[in-house]
C-alpha atoms as a PDB file:
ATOM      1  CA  UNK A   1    -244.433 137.755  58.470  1.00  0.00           C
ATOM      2  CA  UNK A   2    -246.887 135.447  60.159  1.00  0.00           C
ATOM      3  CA  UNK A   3    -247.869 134.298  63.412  1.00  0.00           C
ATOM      4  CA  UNK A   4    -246.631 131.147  62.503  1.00  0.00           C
ATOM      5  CA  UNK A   5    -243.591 132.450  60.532  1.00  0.00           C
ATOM      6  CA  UNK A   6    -242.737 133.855  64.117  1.00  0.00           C
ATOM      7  CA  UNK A   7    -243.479 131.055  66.176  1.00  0.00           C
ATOM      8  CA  UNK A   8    -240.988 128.875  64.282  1.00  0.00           C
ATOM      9  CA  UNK A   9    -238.193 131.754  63.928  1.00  0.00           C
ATOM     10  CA  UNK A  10    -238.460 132.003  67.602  1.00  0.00           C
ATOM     11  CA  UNK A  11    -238.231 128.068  68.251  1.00  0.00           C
ATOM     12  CA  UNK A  12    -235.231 128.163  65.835  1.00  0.00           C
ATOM     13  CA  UNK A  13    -233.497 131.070  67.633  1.00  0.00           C
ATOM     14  CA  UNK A  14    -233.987 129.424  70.691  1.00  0.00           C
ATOM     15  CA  UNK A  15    -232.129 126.060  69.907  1.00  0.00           C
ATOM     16  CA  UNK A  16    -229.276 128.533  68.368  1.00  0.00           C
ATOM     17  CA  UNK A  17    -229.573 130.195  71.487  1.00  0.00           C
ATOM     18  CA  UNK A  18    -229.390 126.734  73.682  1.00  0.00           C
ATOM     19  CA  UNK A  19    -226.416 125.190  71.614  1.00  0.00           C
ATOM     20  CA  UNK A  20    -224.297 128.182  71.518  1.00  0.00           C
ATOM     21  CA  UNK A  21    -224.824 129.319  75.021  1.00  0.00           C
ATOM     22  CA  UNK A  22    -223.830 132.747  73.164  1.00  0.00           C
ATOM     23  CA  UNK A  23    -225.731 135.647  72.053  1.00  0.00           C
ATOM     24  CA  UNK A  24    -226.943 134.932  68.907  1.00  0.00           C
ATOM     25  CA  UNK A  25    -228.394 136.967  65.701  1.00  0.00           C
ATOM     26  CA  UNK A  26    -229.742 137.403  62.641  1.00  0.00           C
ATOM     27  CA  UNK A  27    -229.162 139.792  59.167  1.00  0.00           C
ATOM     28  CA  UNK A  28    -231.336 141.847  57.874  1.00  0.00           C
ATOM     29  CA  UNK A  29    -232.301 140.914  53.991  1.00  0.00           C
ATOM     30  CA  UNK A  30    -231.841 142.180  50.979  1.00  0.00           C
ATOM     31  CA  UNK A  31    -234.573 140.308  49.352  1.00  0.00           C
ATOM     32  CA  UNK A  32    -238.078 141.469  49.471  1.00  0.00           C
ATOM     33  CA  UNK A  33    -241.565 140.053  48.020  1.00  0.00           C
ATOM     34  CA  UNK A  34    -242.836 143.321  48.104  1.00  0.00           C
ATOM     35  CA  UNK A  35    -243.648 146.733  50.061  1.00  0.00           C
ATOM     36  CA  UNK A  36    -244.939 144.918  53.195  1.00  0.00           C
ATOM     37  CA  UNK A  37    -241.769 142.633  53.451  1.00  0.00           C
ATOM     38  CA  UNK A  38    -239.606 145.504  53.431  1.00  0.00           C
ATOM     39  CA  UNK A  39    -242.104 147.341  56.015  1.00  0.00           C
ATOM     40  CA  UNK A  40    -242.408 144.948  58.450  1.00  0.00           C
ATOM     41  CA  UNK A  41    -238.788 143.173  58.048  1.00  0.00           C
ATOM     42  CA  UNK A  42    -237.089 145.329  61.381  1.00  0.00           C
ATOM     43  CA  UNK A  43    -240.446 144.111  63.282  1.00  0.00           C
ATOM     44  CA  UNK A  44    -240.503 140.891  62.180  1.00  0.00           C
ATOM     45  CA  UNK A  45    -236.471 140.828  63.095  1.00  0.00           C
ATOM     46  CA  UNK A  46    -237.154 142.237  66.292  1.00  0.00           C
ATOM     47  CA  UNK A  47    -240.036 139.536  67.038  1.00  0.00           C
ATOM     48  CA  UNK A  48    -237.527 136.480  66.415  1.00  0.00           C
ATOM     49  CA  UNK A  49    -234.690 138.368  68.355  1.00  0.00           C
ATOM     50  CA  UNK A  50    -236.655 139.454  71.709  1.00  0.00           C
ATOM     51  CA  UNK A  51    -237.458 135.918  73.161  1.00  0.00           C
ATOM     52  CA  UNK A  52    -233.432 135.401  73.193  1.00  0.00           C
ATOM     53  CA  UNK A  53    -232.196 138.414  73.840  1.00  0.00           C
ATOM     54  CA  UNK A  54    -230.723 138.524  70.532  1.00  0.00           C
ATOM     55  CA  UNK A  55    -228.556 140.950  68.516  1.00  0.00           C
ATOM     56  CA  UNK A  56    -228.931 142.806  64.856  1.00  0.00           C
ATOM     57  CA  UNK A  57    -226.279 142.616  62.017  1.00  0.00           C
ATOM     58  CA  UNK A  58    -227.493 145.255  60.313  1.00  0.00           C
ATOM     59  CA  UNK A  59    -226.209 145.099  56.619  1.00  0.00           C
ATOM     60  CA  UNK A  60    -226.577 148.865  55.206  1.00  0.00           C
ATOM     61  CA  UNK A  61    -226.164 147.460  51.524  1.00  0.00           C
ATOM     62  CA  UNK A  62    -229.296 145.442  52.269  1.00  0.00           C
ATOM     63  CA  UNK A  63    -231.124 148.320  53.133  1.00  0.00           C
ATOM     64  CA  UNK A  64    -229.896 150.234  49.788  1.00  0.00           C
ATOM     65  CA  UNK A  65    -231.355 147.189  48.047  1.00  0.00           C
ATOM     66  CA  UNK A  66    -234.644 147.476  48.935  1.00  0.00           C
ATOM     67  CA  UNK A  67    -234.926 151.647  49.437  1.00  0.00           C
ATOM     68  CA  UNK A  68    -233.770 151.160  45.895  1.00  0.00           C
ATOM     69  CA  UNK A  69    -235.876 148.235  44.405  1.00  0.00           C
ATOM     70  CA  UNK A  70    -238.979 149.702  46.754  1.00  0.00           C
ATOM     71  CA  UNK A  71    -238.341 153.565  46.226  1.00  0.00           C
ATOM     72  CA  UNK A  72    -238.296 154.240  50.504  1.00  0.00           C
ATOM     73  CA  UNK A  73    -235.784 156.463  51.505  1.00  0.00           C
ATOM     74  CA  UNK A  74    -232.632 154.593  53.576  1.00  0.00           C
ATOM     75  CA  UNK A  75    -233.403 156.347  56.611  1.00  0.00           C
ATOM     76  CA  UNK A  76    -236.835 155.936  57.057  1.00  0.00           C
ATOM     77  CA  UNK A  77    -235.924 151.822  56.642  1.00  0.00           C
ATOM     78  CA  UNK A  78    -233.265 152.244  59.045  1.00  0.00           C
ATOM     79  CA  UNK A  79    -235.733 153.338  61.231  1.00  0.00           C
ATOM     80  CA  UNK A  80    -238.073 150.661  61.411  1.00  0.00           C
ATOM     81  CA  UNK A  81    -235.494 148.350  62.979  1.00  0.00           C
ATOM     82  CA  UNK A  82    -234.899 147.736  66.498  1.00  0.00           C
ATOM     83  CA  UNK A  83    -231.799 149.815  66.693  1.00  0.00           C
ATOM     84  CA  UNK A  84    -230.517 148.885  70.140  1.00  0.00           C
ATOM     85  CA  UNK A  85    -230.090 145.889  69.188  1.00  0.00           C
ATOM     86  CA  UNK A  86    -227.162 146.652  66.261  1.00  0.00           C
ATOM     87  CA  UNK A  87    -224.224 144.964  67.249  1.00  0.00           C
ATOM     88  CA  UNK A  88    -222.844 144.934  63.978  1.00  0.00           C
ATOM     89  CA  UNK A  89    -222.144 147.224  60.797  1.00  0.00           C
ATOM     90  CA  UNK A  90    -222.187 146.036  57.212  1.00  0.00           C
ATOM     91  CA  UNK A  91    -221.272 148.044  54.507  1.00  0.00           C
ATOM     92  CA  UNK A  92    -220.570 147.190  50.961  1.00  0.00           C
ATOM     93  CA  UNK A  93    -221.773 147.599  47.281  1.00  0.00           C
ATOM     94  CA  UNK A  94    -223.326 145.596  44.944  1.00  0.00           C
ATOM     95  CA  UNK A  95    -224.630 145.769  41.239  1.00  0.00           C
ATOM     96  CA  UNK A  96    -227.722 146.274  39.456  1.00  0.00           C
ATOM     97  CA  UNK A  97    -229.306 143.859  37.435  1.00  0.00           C
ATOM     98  CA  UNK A  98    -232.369 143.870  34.443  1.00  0.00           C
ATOM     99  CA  UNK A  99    -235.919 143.586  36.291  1.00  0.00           C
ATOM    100  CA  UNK A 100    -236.671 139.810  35.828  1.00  0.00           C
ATOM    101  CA  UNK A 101    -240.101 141.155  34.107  1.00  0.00           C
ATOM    102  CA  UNK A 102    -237.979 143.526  31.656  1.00  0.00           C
ATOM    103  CA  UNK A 103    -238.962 146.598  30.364  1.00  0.00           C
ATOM    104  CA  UNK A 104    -235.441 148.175  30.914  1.00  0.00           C
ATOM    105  CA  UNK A 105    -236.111 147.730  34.734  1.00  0.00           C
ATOM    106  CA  UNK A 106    -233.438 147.648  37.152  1.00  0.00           C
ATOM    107  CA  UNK A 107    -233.013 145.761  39.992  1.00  0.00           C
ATOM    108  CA  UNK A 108    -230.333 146.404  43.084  1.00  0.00           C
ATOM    109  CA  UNK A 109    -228.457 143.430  44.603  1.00  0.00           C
ATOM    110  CA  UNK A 110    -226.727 142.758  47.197  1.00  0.00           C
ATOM    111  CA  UNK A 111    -223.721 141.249  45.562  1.00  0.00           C
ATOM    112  CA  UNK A 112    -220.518 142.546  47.216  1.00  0.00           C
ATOM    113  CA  UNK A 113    -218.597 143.229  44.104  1.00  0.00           C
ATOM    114  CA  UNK A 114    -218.775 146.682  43.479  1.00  0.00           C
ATOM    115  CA  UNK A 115    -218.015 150.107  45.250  1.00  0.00           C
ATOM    116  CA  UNK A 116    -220.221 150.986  48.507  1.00  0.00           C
ATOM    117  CA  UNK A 117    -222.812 153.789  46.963  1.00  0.00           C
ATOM    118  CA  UNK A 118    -222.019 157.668  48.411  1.00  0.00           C
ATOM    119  CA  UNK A 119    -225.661 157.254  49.797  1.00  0.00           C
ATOM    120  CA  UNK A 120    -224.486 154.881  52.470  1.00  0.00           C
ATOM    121  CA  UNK A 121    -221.654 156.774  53.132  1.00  0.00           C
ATOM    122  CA  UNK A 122    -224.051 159.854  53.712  1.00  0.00           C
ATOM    123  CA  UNK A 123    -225.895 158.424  56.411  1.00  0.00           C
ATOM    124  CA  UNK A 124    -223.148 156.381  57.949  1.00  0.00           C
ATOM    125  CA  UNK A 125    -222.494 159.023  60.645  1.00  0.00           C
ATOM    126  CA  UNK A 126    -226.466 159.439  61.414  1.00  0.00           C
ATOM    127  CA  UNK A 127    -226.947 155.159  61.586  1.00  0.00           C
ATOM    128  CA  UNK A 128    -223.767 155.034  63.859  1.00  0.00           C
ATOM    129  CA  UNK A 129    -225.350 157.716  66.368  1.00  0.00           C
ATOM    130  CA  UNK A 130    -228.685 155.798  66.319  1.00  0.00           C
ATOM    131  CA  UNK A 131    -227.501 152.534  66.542  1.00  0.00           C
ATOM    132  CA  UNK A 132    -225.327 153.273  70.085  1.00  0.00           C
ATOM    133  CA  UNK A 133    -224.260 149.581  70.465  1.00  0.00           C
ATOM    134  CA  UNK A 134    -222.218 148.984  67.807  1.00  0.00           C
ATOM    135  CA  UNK A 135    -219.422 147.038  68.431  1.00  0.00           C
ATOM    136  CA  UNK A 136    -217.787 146.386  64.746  1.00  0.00           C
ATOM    137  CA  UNK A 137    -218.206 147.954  61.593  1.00  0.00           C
ATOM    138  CA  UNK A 138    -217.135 145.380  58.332  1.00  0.00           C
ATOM    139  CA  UNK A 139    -216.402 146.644  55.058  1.00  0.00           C
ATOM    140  CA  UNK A 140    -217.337 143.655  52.749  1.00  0.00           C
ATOM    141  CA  UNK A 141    -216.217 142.691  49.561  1.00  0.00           C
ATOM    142  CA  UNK A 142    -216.181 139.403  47.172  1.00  0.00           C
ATOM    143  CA  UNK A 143    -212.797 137.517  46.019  1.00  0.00           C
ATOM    144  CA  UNK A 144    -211.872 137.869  43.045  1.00  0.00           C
ATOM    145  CA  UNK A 145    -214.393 141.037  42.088  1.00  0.00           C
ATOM    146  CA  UNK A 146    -211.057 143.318  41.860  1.00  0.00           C
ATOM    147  CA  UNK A 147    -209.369 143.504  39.084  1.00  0.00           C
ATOM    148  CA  UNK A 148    -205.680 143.852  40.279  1.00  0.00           C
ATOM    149  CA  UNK A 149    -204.261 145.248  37.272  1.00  0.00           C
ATOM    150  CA  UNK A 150    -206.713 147.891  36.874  1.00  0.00           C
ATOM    151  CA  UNK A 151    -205.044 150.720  39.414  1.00  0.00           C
ATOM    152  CA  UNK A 152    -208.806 153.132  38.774  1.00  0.00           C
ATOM    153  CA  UNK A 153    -210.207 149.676  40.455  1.00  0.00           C
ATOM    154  CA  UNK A 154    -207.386 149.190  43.315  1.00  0.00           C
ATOM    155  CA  UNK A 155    -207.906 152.968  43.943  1.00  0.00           C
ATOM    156  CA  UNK A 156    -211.704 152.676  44.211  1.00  0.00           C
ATOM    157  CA  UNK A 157    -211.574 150.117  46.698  1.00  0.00           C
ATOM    158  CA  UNK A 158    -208.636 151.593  48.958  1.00  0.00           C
ATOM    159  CA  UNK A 159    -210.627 154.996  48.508  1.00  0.00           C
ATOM    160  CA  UNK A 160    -213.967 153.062  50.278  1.00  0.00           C
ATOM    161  CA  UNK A 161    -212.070 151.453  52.909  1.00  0.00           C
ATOM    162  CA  UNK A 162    -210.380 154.598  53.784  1.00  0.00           C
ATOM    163  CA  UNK A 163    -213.864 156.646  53.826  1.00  0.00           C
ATOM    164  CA  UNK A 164    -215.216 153.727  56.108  1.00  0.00           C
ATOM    165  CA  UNK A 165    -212.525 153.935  58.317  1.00  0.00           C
ATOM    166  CA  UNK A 166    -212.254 157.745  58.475  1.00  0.00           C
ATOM    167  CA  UNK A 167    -216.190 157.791  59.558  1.00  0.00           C
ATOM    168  CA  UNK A 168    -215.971 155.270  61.642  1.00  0.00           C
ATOM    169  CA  UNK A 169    -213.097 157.031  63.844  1.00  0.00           C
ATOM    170  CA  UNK A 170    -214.986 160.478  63.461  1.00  0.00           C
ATOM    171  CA  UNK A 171    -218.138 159.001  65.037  1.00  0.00           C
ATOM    172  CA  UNK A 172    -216.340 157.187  67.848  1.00  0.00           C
END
């Protein structure tokens, strides 16, 4: 996040903005360089967003990722993004993977082949009550990452969707 990081995100959102003659909006990441990046990543969202009256997709996996890979609790990341501006929901799972600089390390991604964690499900209901604008809530997963023959794998992913959907109709 830089002054000029933002002046070009903003320039950028504005052509998207011009072209589409929609609302338009941006992820959060999974991805972080470090502590700061995942600190400042809602602010630095909310910088680029403001100019075009933008929305937030706000993936909840994403957000795993780095309170994992940065040890920062999920809510207290959820927090530092402009809330009111959640339009839309994400929820899926991912995998972990060896720490590129070993040492038995592990690092969470963001790769939409695995069960959602019961974390996210735990603060599903709080996220949906701060983020009072959502419009959609999408359960993610990749092709081809279920094995159809394996029923405990079938089960696990009917079991998510019908967690998501159950929380989703509780908080409405």
């Amino acid at each position: 996040r830089s002054d000029a990081a933002v002046a070009v995100g903003r320039e950028r959102m504005g052509e998207l903005a011009a072209v589409a003659k929609l609302p338009v909006g941006l992820e959060n990441l999974a991805f972080a360089f470090g502590l700061n990046d995942v600190e400042e990543q809602g602010a630095f969202l909310d910088e680029l967003l403001e100019p075009v009256a933008g929305f937030l997709l706000l993936d909840l996996h994403n957000l795993y990722c780095q309170s994992c890979n940065f040890q920062v609790k999920l809510l207290d990341l959820v927090g530092r993004y402009p809330l009111d501006r959640v339009r839309e929901l994400h929820v899926s799972g991912g995998s972990w993977s060896e720490h590129p600089a070993g040492g038995g390390n592990q690092v969470r991604r963001d790769t939409h082949d695995g069960p959602v964690p019961d974390e996210i499900f735990a603060v599903l209901p709080e996220i949906l009550r701060m983020c009072g604008k959502v419009e959609t809530v999408i359960f993610e997963r990749m092709d081809g990452t279920i094995d159809v023959d394996n029923s405990d794998d079938i089960n696990t992913f009917r079991n998510d969707f019908m967690r998501l959907r159950k929380i989703v109709k509780e908080c409405d």
